[in-house]
N, C-alpha and C. Protein backbone atom coordinates (compact mmCIF):
# COMPACT_ATOMS: atom_id res chain seq x y z
N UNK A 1 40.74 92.29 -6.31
CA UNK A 1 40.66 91.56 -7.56
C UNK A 1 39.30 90.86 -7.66
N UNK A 2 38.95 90.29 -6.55
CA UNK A 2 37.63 89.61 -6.77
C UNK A 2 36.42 90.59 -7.32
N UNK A 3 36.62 92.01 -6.23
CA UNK A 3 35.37 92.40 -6.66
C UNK A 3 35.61 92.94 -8.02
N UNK A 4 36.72 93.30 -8.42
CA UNK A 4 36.96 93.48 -10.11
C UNK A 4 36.22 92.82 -10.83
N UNK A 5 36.75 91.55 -10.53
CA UNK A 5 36.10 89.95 -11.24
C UNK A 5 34.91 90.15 -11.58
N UNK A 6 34.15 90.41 -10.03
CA UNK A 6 32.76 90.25 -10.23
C UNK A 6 31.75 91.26 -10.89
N UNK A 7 31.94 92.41 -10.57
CA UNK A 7 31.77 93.65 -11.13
C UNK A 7 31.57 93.47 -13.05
N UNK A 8 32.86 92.74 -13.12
CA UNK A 8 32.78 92.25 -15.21
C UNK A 8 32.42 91.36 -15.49
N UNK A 9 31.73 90.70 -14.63
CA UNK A 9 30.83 89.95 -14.86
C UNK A 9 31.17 88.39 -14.89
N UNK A 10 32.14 88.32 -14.18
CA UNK A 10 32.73 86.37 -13.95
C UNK A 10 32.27 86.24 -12.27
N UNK A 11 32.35 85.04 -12.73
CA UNK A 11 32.33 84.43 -11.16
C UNK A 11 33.17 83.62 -10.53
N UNK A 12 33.98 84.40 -9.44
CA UNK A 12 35.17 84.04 -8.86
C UNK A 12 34.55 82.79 -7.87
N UNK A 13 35.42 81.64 -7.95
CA UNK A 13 35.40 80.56 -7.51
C UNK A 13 36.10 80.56 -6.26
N UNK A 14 37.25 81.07 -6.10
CA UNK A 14 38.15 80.66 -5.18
C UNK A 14 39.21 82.18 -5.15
N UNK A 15 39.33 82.72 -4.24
CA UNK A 15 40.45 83.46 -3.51
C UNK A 15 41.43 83.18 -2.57
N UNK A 16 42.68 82.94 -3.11
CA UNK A 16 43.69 82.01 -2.39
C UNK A 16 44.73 83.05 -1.61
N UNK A 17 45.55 82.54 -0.98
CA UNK A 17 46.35 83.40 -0.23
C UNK A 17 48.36 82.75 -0.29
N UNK A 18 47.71 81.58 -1.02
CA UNK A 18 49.08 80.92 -1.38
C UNK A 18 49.12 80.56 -2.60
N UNK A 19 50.37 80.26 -2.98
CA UNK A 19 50.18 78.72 -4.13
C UNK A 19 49.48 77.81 -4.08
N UNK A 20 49.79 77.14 -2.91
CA UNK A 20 49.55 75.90 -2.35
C UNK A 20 48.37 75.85 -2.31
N UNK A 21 47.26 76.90 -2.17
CA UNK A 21 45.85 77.02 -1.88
C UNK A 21 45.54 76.89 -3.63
N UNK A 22 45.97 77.71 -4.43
CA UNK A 22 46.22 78.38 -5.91
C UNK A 22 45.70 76.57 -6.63
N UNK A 23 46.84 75.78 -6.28
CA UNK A 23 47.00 74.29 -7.09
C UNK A 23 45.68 73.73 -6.05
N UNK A 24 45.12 73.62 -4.88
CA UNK A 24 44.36 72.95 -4.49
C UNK A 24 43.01 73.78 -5.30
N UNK A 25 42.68 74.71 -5.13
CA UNK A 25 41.47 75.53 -5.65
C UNK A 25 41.41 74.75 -7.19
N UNK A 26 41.95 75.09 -7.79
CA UNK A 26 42.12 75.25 -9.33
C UNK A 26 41.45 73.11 -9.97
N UNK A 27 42.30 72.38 -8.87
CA UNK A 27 42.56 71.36 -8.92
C UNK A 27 40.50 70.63 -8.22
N UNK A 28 39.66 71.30 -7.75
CA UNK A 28 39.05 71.20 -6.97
C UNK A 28 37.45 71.97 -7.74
N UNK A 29 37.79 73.15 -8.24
CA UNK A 29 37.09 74.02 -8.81
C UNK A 29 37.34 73.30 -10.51
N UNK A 30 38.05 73.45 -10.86
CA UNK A 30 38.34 73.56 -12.93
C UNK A 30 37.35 74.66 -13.09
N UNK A 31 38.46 75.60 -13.07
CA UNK A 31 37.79 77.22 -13.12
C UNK A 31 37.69 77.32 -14.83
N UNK A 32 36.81 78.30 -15.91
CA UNK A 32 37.10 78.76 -16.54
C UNK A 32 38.70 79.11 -17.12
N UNK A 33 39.17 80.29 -16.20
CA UNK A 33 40.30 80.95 -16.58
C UNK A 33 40.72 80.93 -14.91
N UNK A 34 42.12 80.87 -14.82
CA UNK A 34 42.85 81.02 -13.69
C UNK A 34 43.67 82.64 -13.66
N UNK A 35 43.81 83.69 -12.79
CA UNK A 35 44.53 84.57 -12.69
C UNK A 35 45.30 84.72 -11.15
N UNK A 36 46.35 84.62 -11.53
CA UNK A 36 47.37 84.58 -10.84
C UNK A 36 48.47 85.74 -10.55
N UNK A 37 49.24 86.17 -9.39
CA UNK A 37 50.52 86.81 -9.24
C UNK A 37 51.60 85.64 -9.48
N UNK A 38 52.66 86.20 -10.39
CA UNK A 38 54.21 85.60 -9.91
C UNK A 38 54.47 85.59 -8.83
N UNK A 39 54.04 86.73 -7.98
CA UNK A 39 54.98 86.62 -6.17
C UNK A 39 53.26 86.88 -5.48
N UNK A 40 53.62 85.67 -4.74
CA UNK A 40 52.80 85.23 -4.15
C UNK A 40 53.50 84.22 -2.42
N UNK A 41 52.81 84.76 -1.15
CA UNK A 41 53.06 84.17 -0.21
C UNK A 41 53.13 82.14 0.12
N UNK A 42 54.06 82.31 0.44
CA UNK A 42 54.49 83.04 1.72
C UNK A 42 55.87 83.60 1.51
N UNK A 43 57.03 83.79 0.19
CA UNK A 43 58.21 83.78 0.22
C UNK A 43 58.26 85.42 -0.49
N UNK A 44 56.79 85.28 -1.57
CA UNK A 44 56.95 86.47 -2.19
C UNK A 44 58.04 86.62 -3.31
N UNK A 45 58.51 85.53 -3.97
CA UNK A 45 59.46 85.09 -5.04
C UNK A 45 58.85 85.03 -6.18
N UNK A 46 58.14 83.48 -6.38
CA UNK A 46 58.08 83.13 -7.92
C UNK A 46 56.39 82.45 -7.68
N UNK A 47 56.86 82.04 -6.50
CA UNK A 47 55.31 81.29 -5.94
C UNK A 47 54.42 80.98 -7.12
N UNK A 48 54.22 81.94 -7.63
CA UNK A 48 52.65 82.03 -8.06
C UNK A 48 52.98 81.80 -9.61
N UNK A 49 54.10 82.23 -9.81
CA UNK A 49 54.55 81.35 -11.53
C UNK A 49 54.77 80.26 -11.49
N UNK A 50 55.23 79.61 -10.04
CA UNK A 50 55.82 78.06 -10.56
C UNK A 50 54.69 77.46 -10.39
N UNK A 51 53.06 77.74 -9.31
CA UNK A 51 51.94 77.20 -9.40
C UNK A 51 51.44 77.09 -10.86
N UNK A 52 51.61 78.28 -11.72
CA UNK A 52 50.85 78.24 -12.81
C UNK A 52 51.21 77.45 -13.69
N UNK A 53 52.73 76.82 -13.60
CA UNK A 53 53.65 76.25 -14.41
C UNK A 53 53.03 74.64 -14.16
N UNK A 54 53.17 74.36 -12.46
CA UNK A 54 52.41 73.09 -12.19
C UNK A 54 51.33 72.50 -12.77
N UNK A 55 50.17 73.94 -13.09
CA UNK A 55 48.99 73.78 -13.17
C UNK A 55 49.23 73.61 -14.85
N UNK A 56 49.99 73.76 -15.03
CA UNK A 56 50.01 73.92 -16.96
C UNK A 56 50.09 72.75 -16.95
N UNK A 57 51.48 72.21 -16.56
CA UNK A 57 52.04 70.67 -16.89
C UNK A 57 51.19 69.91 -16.42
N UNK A 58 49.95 69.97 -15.51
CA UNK A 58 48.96 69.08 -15.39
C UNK A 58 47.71 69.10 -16.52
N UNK A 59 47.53 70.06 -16.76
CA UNK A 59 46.29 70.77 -17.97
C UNK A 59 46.87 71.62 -18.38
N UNK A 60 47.39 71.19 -20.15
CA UNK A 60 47.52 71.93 -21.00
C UNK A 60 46.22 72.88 -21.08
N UNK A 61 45.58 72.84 -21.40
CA UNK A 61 44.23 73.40 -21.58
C UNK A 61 43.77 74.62 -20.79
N UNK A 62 44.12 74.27 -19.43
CA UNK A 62 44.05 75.54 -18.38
C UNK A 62 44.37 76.90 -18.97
N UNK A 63 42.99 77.73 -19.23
CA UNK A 63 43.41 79.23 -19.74
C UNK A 63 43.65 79.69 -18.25
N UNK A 64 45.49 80.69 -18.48
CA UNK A 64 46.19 81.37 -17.23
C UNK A 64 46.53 82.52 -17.67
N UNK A 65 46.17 83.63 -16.50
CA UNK A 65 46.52 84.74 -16.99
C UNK A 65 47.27 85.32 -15.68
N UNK A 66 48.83 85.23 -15.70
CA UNK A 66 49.72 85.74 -15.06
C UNK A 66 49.63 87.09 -14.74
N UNK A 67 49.73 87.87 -13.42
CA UNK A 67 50.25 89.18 -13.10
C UNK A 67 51.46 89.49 -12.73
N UNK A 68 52.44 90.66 -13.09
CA UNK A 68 53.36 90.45 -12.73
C UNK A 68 53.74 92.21 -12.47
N UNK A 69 54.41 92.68 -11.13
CA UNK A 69 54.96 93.66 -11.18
C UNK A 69 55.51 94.55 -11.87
N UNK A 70 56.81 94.05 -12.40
CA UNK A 70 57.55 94.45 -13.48
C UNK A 70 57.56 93.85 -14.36
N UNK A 71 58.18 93.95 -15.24
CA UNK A 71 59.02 93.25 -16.86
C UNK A 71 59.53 92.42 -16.23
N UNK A 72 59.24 90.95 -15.75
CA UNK A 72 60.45 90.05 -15.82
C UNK A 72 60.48 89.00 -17.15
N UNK A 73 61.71 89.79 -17.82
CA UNK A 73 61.68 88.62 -18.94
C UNK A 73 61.95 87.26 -18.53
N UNK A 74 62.61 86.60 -17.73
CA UNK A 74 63.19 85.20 -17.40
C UNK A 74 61.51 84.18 -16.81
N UNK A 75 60.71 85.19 -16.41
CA UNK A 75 59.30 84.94 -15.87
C UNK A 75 58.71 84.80 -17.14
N UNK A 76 58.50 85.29 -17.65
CA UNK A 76 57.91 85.89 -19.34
C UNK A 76 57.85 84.47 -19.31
N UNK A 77 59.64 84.45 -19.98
CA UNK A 77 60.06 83.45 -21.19
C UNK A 77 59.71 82.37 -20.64
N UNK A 78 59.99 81.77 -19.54
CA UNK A 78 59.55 80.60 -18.51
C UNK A 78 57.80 80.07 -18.99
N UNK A 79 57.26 81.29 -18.70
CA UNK A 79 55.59 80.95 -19.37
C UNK A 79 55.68 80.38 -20.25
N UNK A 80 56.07 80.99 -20.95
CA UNK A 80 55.55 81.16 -22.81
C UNK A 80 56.13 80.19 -23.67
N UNK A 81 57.81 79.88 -22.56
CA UNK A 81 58.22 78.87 -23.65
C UNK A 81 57.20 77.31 -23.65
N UNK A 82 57.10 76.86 -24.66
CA UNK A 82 56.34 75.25 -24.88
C UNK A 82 54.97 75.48 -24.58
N UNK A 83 54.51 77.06 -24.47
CA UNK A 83 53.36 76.62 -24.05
C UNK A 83 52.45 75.96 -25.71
N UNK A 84 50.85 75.77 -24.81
CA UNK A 84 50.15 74.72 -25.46
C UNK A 84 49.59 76.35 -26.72
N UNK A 85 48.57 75.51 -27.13
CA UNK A 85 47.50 76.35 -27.72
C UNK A 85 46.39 77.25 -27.14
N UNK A 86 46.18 76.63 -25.66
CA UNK A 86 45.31 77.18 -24.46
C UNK A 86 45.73 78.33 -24.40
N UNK A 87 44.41 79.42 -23.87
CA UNK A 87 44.40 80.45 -23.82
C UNK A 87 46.12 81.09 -22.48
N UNK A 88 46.83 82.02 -22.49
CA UNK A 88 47.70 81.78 -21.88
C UNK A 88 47.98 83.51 -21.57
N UNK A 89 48.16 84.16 -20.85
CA UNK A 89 48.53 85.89 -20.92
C UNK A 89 49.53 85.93 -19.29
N UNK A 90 50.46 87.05 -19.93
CA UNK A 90 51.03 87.69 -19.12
C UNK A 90 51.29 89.03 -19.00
N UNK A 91 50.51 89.68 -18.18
CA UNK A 91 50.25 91.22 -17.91
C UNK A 91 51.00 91.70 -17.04
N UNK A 92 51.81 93.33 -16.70
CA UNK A 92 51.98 93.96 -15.65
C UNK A 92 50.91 94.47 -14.98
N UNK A 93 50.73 94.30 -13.63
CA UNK A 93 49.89 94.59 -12.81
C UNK A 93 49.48 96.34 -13.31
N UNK A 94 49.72 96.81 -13.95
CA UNK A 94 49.13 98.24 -14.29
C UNK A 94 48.02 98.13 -15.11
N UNK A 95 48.48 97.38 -15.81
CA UNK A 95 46.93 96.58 -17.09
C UNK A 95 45.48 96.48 -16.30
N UNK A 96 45.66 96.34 -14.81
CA UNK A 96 44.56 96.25 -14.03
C UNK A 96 43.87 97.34 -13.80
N UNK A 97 44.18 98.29 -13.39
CA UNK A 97 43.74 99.61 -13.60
C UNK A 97 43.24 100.00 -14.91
N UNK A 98 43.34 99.55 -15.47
CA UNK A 98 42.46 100.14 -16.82
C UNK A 98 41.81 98.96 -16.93
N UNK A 99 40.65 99.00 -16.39
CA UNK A 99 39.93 97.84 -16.26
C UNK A 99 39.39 97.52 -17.26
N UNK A 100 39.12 98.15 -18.39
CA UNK A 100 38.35 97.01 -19.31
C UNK A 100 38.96 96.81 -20.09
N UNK A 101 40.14 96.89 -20.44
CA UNK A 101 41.75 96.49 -20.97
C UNK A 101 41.98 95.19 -20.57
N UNK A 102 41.87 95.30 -18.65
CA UNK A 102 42.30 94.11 -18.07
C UNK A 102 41.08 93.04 -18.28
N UNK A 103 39.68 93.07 -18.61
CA UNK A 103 38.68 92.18 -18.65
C UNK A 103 38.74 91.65 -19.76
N UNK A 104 39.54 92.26 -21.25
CA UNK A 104 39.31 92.02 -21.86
C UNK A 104 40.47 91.21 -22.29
N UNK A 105 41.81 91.26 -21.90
CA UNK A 105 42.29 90.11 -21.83
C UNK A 105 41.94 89.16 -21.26
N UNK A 106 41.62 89.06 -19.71
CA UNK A 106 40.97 87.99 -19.25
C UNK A 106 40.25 87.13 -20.31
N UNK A 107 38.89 87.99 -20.73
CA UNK A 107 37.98 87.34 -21.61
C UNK A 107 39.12 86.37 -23.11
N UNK A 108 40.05 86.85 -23.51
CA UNK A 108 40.74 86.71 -24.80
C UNK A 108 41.42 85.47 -24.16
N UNK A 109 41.91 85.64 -22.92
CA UNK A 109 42.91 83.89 -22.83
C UNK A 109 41.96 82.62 -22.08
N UNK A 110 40.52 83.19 -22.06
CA UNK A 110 39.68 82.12 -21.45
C UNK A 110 38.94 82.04 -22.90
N UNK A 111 39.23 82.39 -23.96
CA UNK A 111 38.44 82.14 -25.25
C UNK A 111 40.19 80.83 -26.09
N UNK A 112 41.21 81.11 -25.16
CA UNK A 112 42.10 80.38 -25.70
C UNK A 112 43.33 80.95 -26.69
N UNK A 113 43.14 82.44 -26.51
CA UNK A 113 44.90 83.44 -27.05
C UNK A 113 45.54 83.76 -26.16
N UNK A 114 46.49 84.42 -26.83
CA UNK A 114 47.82 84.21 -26.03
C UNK A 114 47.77 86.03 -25.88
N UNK A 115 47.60 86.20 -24.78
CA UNK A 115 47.89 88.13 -24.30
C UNK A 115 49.11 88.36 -23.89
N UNK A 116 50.09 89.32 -24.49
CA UNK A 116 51.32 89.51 -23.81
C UNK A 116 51.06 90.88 -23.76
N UNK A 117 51.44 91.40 -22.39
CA UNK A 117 51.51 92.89 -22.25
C UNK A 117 52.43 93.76 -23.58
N UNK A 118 52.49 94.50 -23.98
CA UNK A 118 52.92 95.47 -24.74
C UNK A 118 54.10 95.97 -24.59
N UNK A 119 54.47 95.88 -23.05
CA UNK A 119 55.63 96.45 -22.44
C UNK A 119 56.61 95.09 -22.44
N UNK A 120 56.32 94.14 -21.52
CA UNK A 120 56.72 92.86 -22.17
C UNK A 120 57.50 92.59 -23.64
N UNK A 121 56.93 92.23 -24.63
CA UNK A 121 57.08 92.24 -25.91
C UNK A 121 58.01 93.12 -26.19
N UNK A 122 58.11 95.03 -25.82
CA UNK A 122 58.65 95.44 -26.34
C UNK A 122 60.45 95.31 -25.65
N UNK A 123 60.25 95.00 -24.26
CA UNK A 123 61.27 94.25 -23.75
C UNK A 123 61.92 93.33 -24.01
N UNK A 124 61.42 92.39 -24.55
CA UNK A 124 61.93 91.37 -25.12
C UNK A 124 62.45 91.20 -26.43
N UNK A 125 61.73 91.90 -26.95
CA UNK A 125 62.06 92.53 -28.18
C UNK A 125 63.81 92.85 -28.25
N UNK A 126 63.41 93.95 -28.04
CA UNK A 126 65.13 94.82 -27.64
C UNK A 126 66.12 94.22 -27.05
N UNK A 127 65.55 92.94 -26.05
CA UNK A 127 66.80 92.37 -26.13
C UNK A 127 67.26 91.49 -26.68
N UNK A 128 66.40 90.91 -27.86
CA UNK A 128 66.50 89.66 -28.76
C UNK A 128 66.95 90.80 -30.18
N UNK A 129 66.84 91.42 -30.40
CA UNK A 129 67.91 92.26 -30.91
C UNK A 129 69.30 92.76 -31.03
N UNK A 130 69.17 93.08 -29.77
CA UNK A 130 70.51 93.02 -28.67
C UNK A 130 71.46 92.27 -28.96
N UNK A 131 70.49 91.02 -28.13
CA UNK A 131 71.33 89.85 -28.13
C UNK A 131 72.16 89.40 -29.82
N UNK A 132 71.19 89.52 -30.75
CA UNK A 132 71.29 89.24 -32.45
C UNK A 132 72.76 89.99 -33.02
N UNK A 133 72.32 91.55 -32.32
CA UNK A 133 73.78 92.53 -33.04
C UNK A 133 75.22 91.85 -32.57
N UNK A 134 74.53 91.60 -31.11
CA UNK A 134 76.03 91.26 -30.30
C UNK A 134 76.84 89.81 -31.34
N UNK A 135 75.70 89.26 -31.80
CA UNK A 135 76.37 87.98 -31.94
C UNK A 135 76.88 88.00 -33.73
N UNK A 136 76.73 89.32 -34.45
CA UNK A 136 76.91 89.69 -35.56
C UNK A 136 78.59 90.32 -35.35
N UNK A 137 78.96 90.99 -34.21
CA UNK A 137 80.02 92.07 -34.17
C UNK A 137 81.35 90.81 -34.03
């Protein structure tokens, strides 16, 4: 990821290996834009969403751009709900591979929008639909 970073032309501040490193860096640096995993060591759970969550409720302002394996909507919604006006994105780690896809969100939630993966959205979608018919029948 770093040399991604650097390659498009940002300059990575800090490469962490925890959360715990994640909230000290961030807290130490006041990076531009923060990019983060949901599962992140040492448990490999949520780690790295509930850092970003910390880091929100301390600085609204903090542009974060979440990675995440799969579709987790409950992760999603967790982000997104209350967030501020600050730049804010949540991508599946595939978005990275198409790298100037992935730079260019980067660039979009450190300018202060909100990036939701495509796949995401359309997940959520369908089940806020879902959920809508069910509560019609």
């Amino acid at each position: 990821m770093t040399e991604l970073l650097t390659r498009g032309g940002h300059q990575v501040l800090a490469a962490v290996g925890s959360a715990e490193e994640l909230v000290r860096a961030v807290e130490a640096q006041r990076p531009d834009a923060v990019v983060t995993d949901v599962r992140m060591p040492p448990d490999f759970r949520d780690e790295g969403l509930r850092a970003a969550l910390e880091l929100r409720s301390r600085d609204a302002s903090l542009p974060l751009l979440v990675l995440s394996q799969y579709v987790a909507t409950a992760y999603a919604t967790q982000l997104l709900t209350g967030a501020s006006a600050a730049g804010l994105g949540y991508l599946l780690k595939d978005r990275v591979g198409e790298v100037a896809e992935f730079l260019d969100a980067l660039q979009q939630v450190a300018e202060g929008r909100t990036v939701i993966d495509p796949e995401v959205v359309r997940v959520l979608l369908s089940r806020a639909v879902g959920a809508a018919a069910a509560g019609r029948g």
